[in-house]
Structures are given as C-alpha cells and as structure tokens.
PDB file of N, CA and C in Angstrom:
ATOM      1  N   UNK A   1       0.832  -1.190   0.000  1.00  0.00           N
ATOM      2  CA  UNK A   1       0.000   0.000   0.000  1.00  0.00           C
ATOM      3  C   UNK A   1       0.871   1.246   0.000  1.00  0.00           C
ATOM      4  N   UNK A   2       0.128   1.877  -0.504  1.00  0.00           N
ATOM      5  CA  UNK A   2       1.565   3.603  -1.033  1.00  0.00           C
ATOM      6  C   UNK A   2       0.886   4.923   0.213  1.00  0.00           C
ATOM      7  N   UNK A   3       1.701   5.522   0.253  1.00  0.00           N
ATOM      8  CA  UNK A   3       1.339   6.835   1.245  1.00  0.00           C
ATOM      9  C   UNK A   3      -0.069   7.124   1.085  1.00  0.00           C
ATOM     10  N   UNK A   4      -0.984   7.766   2.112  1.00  0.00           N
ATOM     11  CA  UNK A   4      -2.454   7.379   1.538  1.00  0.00           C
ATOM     12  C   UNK A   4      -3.501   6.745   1.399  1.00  0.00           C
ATOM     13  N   UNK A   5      -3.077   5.199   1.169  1.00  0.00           N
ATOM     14  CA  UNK A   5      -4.265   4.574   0.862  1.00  0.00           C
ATOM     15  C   UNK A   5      -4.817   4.149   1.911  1.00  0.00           C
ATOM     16  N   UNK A   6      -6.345   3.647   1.363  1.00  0.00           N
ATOM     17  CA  UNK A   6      -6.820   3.640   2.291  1.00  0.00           C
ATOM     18  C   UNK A   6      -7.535   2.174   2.878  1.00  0.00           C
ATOM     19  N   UNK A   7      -7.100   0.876   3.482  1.00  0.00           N
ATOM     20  CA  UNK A   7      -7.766  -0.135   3.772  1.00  0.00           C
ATOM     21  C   UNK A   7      -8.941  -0.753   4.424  1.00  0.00           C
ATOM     22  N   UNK A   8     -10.559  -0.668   4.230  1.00  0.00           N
ATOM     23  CA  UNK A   8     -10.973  -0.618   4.811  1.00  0.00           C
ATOM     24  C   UNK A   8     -11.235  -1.542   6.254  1.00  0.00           C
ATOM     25  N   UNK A   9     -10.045  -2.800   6.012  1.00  0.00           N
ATOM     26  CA  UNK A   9     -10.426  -3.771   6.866  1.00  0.00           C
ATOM     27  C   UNK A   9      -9.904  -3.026   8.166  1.00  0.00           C
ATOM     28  N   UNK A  10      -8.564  -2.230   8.025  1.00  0.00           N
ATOM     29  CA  UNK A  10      -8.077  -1.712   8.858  1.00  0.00           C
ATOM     30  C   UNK A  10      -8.447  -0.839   9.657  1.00  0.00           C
ATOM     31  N   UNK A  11     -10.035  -0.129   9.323  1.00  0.00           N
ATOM     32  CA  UNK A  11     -10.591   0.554  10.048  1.00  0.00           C
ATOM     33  C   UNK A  11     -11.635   0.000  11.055  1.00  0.00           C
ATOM     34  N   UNK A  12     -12.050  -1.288  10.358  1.00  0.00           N
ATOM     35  CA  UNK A  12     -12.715  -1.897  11.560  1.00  0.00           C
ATOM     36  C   UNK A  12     -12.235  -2.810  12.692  1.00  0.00           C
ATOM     37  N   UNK A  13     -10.641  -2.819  12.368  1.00  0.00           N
ATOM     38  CA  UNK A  13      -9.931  -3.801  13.820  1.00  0.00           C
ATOM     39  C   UNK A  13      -9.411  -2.542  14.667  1.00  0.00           C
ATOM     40  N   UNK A  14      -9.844  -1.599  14.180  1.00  0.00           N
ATOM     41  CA  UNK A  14      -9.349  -0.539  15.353  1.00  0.00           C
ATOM     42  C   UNK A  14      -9.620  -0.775  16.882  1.00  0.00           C
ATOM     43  N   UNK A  15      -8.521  -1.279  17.945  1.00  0.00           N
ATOM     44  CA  UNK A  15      -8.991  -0.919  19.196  1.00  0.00           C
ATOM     45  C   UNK A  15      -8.307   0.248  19.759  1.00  0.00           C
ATOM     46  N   UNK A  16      -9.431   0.863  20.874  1.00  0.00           N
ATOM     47  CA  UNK A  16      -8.863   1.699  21.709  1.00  0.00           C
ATOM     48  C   UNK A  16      -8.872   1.848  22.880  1.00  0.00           C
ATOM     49  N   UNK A  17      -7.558   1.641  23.751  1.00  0.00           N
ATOM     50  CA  UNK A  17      -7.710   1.793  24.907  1.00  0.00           C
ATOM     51  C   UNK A  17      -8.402   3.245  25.967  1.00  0.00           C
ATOM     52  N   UNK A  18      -9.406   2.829  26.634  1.00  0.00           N
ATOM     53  CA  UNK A  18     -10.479   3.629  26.818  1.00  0.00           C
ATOM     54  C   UNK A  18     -10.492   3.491  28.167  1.00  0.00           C
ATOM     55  N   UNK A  19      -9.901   2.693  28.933  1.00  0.00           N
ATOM     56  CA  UNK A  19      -9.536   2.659  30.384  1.00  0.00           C
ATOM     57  C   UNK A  19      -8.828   3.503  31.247  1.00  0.00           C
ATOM     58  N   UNK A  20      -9.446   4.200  31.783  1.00  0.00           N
ATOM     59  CA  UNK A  20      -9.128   5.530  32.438  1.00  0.00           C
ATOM     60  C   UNK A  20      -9.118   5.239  33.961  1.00  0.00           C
ATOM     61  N   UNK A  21      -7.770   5.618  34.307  1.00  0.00           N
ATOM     62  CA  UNK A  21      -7.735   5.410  35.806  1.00  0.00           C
ATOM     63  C   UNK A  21      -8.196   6.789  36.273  1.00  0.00           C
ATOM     64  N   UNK A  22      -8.830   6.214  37.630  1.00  0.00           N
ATOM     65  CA  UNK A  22      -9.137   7.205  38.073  1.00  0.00           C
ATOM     66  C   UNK A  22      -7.953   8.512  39.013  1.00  0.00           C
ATOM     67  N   UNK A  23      -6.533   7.923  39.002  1.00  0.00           N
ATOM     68  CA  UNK A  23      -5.688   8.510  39.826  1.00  0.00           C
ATOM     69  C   UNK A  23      -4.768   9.604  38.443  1.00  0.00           C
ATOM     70  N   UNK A  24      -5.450   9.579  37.353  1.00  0.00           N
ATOM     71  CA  UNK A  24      -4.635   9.977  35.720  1.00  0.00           C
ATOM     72  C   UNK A  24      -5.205  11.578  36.452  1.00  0.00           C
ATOM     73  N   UNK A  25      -4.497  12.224  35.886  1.00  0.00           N
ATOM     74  CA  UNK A  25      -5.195  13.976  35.726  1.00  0.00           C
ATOM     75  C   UNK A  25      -4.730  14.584  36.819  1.00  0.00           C
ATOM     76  N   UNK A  26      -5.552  15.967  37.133  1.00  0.00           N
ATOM     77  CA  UNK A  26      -5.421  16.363  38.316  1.00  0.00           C
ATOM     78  C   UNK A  26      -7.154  16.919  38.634  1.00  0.00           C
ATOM     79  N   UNK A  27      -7.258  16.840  39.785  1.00  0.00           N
ATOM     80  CA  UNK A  27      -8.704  17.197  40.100  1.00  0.00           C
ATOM     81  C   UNK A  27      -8.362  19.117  40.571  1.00  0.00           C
ATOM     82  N   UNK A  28     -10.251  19.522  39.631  1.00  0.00           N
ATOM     83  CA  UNK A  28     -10.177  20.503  39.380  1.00  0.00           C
ATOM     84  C   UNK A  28      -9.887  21.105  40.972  1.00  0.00           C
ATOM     85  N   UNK A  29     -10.098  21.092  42.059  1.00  0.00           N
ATOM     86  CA  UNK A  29     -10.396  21.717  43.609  1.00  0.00           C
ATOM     87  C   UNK A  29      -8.702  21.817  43.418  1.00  0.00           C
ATOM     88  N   UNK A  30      -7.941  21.118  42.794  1.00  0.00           N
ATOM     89  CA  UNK A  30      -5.930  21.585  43.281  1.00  0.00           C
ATOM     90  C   UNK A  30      -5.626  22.304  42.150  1.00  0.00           C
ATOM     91  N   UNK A  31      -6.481  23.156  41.417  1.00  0.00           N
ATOM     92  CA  UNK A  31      -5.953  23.806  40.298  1.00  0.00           C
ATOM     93  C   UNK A  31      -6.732  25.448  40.237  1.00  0.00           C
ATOM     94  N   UNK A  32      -7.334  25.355  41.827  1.00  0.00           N
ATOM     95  CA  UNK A  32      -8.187  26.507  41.756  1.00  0.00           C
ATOM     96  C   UNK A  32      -7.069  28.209  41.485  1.00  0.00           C
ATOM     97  N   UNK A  33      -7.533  29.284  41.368  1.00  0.00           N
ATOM     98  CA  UNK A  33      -6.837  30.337  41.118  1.00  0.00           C
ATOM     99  C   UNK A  33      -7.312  31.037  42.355  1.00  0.00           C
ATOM    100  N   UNK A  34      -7.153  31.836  43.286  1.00  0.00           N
ATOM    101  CA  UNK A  34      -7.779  32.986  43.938  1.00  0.00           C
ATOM    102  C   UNK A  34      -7.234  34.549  43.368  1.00  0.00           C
ATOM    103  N   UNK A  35      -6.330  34.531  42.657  1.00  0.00           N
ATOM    104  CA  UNK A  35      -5.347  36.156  42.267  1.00  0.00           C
ATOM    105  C   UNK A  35      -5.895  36.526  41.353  1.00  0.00           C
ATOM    106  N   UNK A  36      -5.538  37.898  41.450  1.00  0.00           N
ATOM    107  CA  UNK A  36      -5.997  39.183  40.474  1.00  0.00           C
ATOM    108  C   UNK A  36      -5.237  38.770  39.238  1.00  0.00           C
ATOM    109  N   UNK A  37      -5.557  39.771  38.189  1.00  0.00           N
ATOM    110  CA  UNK A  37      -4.651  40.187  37.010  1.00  0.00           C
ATOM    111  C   UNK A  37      -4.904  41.253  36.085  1.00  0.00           C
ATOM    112  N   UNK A  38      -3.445  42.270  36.363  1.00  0.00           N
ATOM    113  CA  UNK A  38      -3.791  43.430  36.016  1.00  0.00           C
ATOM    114  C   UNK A  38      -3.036  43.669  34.548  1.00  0.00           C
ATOM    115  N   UNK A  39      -3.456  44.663  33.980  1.00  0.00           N
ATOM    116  CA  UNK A  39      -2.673  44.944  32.949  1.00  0.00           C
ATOM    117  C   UNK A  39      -2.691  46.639  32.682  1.00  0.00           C
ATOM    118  N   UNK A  40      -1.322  47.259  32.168  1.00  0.00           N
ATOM    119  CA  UNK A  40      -0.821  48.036  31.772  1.00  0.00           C
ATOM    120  C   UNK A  40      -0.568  48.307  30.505  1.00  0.00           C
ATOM    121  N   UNK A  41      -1.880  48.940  29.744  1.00  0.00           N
ATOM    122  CA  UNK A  41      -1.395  49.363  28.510  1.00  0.00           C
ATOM    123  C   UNK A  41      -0.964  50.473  28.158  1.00  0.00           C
ATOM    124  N   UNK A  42      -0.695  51.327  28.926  1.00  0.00           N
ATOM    125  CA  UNK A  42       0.662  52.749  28.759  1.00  0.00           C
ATOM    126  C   UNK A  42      -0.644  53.120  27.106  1.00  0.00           C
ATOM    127  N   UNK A  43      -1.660  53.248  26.722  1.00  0.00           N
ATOM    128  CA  UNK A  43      -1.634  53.709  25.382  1.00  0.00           C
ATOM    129  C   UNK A  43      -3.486  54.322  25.771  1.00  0.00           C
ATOM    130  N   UNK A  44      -3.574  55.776  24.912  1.00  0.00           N
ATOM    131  CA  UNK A  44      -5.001  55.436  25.384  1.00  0.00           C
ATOM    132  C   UNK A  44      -5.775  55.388  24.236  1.00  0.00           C
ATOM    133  N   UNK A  45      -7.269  55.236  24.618  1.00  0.00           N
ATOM    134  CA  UNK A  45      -8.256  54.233  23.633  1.00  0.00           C
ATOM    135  C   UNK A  45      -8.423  55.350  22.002  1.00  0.00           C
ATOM    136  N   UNK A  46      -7.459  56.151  21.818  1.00  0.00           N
ATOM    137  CA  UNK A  46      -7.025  57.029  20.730  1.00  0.00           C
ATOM    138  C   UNK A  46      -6.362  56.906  20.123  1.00  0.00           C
ATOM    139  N   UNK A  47      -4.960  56.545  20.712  1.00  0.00           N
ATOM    140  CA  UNK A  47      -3.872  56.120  20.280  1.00  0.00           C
ATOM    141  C   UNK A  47      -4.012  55.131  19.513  1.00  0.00           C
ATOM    142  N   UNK A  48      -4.656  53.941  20.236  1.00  0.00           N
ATOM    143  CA  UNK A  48      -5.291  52.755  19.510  1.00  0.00           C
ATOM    144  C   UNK A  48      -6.060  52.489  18.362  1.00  0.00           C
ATOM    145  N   UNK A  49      -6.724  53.803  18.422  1.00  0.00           N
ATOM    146  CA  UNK A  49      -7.284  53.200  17.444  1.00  0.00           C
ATOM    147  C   UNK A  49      -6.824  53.831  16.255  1.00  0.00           C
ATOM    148  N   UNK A  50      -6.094  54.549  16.537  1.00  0.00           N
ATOM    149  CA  UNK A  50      -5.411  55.565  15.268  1.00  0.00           C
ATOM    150  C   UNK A  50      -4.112  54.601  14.738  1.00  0.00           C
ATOM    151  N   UNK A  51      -3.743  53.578  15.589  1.00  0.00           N
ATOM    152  CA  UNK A  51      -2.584  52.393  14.951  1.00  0.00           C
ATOM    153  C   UNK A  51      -3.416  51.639  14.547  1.00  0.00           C
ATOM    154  N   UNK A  52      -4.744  50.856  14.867  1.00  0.00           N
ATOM    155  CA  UNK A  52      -5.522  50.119  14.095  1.00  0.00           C
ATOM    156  C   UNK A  52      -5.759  50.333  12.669  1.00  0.00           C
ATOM    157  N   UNK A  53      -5.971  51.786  12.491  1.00  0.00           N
ATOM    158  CA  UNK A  53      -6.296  52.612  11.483  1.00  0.00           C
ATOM    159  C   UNK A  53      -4.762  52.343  10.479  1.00  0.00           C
ATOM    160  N   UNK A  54      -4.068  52.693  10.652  1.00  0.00           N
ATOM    161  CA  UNK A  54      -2.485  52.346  10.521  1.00  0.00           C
ATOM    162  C   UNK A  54      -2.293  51.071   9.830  1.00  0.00           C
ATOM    163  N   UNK A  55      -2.716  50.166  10.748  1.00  0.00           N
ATOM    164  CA  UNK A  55      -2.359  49.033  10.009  1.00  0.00           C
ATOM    165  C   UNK A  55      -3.211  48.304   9.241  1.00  0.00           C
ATOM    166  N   UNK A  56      -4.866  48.901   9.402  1.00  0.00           N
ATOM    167  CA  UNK A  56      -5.482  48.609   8.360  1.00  0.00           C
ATOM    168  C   UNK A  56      -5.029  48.856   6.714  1.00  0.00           C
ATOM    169  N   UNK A  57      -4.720  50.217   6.841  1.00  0.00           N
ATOM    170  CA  UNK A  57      -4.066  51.057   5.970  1.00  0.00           C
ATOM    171  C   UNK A  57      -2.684  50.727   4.899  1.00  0.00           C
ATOM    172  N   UNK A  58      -2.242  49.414   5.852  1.00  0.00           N
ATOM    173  CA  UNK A  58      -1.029  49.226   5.151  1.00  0.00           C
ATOM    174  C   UNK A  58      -1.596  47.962   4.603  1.00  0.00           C
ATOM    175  N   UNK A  59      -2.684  47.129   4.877  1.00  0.00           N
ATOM    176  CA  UNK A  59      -2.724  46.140   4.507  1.00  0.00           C
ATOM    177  C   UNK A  59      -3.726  46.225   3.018  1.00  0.00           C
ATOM    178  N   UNK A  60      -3.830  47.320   2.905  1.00  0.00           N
ATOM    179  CA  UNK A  60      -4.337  47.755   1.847  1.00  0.00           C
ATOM    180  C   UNK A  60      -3.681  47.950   0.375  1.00  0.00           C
TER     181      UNK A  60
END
C-alpha cells in the first residue's frame, strides 16, 4: 500500500484503549486560582485606534 491509501479492513480492527484510571489527571479543587490580574497598557483608547487605522491602511 503507497502513502495514503486507504484499507478498509483496517478501520474496523481498530482498538482503543479507553480505560481511564481514576488517579490519571489532576482534580479541578488543586488547580483553583484565587489572584488578580492586572494589565498596563501605557496607550489610550485614541492612540489605539489611530494604529488600528495604521495598520489597516497598510494592509491595503
């Protein structure tokens, strides 16, 4: 068989292991967040949009 093809017998001996331990993962309660998150964009909502404008402009 060449790169590609396609066998159909081979699609029906497909197994898959589907056995999931229960100790796999992490449980959601040890992944909780309590912190903020701030951000600093030094630019104001003018500036912005006048570079939006900008790079619309070039893609033109």
């Amino acid at each position: 068989m060449g790169f590609g093809s396609y066998d159909e017998s081979e699609q029906e001996n497909q197994d898959f292991d589907t056995d999931l331990d229960d100790g796999d993962g992490v449980a959601t309660s040890q992944a909780e967040h309590g912190g903020d998150v701030e951000f600093e964009i030094g630019a104001s909502n003018d500036e912005l949009l006048d570079r939006l404008k900008d790079i619309k402009d070039e893609g033109e």
